[in-house]
PDB file of N, CA and C in Angstrom:
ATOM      1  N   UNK A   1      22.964  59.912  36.280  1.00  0.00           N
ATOM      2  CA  UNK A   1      21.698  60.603  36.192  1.00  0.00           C
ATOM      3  C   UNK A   1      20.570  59.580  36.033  1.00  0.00           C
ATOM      4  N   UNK A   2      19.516  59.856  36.723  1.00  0.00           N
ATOM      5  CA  UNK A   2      18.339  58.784  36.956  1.00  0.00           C
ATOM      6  C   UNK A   2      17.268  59.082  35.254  1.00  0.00           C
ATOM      7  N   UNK A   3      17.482  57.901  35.060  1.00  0.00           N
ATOM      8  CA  UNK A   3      16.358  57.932  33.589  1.00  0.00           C
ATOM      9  C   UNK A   3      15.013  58.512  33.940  1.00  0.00           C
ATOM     10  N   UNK A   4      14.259  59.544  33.105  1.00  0.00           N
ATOM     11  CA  UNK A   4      13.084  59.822  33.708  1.00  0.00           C
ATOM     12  C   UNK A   4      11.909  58.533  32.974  1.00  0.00           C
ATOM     13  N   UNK A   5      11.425  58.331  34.201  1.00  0.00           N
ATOM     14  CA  UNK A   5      10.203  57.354  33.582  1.00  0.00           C
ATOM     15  C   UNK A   5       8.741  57.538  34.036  1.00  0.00           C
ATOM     16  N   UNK A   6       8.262  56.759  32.328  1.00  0.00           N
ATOM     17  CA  UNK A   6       7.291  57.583  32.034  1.00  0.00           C
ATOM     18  C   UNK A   6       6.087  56.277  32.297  1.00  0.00           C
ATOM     19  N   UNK A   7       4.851  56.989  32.835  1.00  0.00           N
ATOM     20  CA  UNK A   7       3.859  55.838  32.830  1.00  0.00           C
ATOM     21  C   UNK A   7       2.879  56.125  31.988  1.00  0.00           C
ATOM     22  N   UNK A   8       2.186  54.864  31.496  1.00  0.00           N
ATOM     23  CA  UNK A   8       1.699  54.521  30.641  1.00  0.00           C
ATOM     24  C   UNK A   8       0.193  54.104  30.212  1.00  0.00           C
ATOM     25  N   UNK A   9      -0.089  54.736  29.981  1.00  0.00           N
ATOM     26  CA  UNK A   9      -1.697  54.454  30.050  1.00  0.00           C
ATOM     27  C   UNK A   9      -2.224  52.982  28.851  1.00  0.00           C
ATOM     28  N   UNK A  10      -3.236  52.576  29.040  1.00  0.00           N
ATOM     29  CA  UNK A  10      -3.494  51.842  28.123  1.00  0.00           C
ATOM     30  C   UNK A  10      -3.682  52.650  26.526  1.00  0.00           C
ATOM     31  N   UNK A  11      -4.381  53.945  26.585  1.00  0.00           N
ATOM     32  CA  UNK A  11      -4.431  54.714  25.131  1.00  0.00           C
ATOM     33  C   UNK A  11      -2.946  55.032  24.679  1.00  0.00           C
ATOM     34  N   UNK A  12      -2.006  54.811  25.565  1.00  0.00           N
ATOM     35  CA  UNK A  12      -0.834  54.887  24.830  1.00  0.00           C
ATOM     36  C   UNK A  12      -0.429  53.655  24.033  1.00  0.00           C
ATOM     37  N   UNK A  13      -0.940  52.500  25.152  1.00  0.00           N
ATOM     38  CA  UNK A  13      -0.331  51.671  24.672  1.00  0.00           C
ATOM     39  C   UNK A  13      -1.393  51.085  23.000  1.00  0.00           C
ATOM     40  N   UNK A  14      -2.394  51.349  23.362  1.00  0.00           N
ATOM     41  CA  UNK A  14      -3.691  51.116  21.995  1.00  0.00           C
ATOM     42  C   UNK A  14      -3.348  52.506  20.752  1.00  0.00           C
ATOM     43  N   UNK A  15      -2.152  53.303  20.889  1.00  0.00           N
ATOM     44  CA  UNK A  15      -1.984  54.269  20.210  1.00  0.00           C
ATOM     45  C   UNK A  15      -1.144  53.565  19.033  1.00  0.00           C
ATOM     46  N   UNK A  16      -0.623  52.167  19.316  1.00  0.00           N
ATOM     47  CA  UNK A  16       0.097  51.911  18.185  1.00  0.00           C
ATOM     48  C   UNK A  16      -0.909  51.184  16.954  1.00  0.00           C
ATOM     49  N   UNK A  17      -2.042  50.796  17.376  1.00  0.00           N
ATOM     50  CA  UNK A  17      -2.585  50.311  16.273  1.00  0.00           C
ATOM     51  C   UNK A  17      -3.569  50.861  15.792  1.00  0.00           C
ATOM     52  N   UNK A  18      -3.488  52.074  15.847  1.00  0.00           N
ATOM     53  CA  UNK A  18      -4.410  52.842  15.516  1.00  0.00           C
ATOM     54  C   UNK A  18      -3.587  53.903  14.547  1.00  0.00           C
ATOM     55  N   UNK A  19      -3.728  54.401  13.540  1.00  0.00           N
ATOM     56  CA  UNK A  19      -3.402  55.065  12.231  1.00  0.00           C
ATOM     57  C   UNK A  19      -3.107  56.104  12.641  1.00  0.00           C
ATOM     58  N   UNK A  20      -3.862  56.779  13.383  1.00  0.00           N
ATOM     59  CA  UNK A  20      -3.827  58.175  13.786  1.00  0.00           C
ATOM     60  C   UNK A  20      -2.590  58.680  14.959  1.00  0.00           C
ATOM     61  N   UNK A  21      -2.771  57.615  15.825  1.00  0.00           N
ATOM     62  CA  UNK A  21      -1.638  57.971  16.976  1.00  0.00           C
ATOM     63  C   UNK A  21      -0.664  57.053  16.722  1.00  0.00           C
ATOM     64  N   UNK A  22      -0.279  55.925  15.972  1.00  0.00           N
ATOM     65  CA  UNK A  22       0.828  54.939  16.028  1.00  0.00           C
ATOM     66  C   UNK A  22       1.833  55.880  15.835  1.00  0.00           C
ATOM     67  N   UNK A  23       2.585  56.965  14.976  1.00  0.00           N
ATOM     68  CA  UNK A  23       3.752  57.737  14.833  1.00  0.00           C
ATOM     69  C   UNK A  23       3.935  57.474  16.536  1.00  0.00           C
ATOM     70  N   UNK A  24       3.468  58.714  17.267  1.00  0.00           N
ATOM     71  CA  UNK A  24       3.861  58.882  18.524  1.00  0.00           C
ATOM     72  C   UNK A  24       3.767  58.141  19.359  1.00  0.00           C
ATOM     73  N   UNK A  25       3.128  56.890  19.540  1.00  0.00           N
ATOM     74  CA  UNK A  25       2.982  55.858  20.368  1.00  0.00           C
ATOM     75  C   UNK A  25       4.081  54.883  19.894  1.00  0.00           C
ATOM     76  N   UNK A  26       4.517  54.672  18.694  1.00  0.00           N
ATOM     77  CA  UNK A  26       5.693  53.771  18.324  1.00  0.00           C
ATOM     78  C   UNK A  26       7.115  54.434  18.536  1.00  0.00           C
ATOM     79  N   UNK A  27       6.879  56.043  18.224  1.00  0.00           N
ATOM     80  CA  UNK A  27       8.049  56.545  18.760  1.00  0.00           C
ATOM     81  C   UNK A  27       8.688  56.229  19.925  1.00  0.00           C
ATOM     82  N   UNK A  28       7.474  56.363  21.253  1.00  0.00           N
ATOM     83  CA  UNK A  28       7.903  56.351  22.731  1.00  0.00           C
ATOM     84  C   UNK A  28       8.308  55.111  23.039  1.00  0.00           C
ATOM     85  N   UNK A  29       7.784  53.878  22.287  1.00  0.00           N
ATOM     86  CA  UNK A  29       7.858  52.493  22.596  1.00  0.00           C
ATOM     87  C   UNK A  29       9.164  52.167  22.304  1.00  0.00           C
ATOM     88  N   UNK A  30       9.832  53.002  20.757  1.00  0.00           N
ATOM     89  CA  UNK A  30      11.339  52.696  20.502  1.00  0.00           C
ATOM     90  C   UNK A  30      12.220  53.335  21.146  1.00  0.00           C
ATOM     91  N   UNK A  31      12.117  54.436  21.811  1.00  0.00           N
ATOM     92  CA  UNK A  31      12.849  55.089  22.639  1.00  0.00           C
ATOM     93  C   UNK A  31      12.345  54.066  24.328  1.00  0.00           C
ATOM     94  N   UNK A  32      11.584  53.710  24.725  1.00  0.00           N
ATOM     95  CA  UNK A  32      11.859  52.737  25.823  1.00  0.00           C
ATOM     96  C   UNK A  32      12.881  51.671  25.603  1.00  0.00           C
ATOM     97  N   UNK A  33      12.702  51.248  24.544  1.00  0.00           N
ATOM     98  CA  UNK A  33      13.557  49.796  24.164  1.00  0.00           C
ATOM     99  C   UNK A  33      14.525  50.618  23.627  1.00  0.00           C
ATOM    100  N   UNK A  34      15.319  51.607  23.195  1.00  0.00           N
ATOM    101  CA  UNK A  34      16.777  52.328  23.384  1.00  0.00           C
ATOM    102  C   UNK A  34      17.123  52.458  24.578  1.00  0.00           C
ATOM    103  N   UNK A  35      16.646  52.535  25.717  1.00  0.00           N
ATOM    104  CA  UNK A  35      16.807  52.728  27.649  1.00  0.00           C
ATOM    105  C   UNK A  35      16.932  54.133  27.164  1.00  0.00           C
ATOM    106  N   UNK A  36      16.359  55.247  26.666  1.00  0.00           N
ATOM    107  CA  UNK A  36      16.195  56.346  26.544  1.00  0.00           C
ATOM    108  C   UNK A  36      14.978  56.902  27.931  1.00  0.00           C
ATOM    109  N   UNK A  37      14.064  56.145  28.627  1.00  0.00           N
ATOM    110  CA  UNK A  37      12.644  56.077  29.315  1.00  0.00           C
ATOM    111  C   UNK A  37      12.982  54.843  30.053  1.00  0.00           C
ATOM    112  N   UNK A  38      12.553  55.070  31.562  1.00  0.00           N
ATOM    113  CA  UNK A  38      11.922  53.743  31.597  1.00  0.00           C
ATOM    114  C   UNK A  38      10.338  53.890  31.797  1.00  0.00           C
ATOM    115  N   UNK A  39       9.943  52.794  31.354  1.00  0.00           N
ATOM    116  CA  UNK A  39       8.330  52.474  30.991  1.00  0.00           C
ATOM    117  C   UNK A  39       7.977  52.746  32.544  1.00  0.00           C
ATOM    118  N   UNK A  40       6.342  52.722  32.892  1.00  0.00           N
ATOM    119  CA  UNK A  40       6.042  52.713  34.026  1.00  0.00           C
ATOM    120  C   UNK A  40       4.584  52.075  33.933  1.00  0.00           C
ATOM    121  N   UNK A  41       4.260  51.316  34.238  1.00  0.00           N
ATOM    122  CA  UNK A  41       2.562  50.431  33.919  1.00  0.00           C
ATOM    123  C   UNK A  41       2.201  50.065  35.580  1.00  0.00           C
ATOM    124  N   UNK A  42       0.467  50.142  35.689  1.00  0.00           N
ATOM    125  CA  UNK A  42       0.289  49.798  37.017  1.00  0.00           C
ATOM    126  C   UNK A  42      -0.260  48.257  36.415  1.00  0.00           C
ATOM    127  N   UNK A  43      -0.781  47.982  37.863  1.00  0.00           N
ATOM    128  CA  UNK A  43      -1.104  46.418  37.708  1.00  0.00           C
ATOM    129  C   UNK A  43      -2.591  46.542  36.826  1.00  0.00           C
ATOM    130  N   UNK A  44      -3.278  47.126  36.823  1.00  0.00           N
ATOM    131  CA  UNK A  44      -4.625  47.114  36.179  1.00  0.00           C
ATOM    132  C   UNK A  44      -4.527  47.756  34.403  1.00  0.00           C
ATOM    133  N   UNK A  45      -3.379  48.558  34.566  1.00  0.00           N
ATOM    134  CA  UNK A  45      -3.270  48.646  32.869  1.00  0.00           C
ATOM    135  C   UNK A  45      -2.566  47.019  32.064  1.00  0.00           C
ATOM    136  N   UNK A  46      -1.841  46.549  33.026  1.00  0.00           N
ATOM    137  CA  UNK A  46      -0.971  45.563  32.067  1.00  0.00           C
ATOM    138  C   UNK A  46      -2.356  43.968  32.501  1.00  0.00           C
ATOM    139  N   UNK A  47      -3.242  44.068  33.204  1.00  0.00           N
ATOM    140  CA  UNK A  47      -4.211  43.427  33.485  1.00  0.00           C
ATOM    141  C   UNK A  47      -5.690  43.873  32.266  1.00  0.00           C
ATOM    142  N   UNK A  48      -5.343  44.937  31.449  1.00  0.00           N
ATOM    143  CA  UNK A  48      -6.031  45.201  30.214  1.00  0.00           C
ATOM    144  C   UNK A  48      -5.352  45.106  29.002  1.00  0.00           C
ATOM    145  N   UNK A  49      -4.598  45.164  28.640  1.00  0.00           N
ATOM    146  CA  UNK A  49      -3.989  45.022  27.519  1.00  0.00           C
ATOM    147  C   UNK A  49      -3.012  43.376  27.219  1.00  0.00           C
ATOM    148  N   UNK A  50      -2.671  43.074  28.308  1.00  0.00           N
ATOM    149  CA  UNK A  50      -2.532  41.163  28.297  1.00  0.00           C
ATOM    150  C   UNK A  50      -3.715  40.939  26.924  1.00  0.00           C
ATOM    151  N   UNK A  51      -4.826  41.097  27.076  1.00  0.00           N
ATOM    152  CA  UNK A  51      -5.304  39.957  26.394  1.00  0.00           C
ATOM    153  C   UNK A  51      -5.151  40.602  25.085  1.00  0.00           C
ATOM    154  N   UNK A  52      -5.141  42.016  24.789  1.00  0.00           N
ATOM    155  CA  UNK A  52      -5.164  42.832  23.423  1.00  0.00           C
ATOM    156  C   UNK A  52      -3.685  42.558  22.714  1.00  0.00           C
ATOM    157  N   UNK A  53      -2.788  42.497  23.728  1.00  0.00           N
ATOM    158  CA  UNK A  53      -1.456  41.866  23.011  1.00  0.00           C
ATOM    159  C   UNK A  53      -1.329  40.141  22.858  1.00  0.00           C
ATOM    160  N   UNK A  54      -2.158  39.503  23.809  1.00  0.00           N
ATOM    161  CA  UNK A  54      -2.272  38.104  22.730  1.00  0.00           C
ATOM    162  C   UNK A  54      -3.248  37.897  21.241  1.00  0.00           C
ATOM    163  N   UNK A  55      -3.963  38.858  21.257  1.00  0.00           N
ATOM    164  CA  UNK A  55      -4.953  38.455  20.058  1.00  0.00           C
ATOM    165  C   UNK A  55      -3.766  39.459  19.026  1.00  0.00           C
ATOM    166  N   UNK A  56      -3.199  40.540  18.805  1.00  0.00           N
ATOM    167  CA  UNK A  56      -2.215  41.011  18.389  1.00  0.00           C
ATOM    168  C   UNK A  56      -1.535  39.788  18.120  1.00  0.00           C
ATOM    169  N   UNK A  57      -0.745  39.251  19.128  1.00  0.00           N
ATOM    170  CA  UNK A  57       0.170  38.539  18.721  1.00  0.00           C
ATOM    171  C   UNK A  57      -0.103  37.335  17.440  1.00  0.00           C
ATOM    172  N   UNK A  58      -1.605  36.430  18.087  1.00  0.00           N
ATOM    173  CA  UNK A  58      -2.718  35.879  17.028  1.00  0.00           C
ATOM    174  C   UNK A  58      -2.380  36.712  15.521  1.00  0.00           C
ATOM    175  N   UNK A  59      -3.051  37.721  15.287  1.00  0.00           N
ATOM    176  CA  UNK A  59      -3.217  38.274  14.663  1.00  0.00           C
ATOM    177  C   UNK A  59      -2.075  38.795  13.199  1.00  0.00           C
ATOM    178  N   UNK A  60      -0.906  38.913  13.750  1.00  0.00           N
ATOM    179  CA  UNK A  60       0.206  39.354  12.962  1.00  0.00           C
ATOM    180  C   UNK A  60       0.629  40.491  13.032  1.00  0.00           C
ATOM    181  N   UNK A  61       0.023  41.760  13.932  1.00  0.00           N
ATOM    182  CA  UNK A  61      -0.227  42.444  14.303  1.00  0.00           C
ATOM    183  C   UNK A  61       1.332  42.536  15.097  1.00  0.00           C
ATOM    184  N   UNK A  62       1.998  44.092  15.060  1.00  0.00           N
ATOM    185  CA  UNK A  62       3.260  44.346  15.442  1.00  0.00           C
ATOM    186  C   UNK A  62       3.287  45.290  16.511  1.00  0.00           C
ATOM    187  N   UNK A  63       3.976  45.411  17.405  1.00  0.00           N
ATOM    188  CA  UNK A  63       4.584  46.956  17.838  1.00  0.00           C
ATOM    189  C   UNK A  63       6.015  46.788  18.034  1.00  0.00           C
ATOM    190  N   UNK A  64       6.852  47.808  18.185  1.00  0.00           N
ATOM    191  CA  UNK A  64       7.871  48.234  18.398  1.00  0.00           C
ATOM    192  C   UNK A  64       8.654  47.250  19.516  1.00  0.00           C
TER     193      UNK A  64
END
């Protein structure tokens, strides 16, 4: 059976560091990394969030 996969917007992906949406945005992120999903990103979302996950990374700043 073909995994259903899911694409991904950047507010999903900015949902983890944010208080309000991290539950459900860290949920989906740990169920990708279980192979429960596969992820789906176009070239212009992972061309916005590159630099928000290096200053994250800077930062100490986590996700899933």
């Amino acid at each position: 059976m073909k995994k259903l996969r899911i694409y991904l917007d950047t507010s999903v992906i900015g949902g983890c560091f944010d208080h309000e949406f991290a539950p459900w945005s860290n949920a989906l992120l740990e169920d990708f990394l279980a192979g429960s999903f596969v992820p789906v990103l176009s070239q212009l979302v992972a061309a916005e969030i590159r630099p928000a996950l290096s200053d994250s990374t800077r930062s100490g700043s986590s996700m899933p």
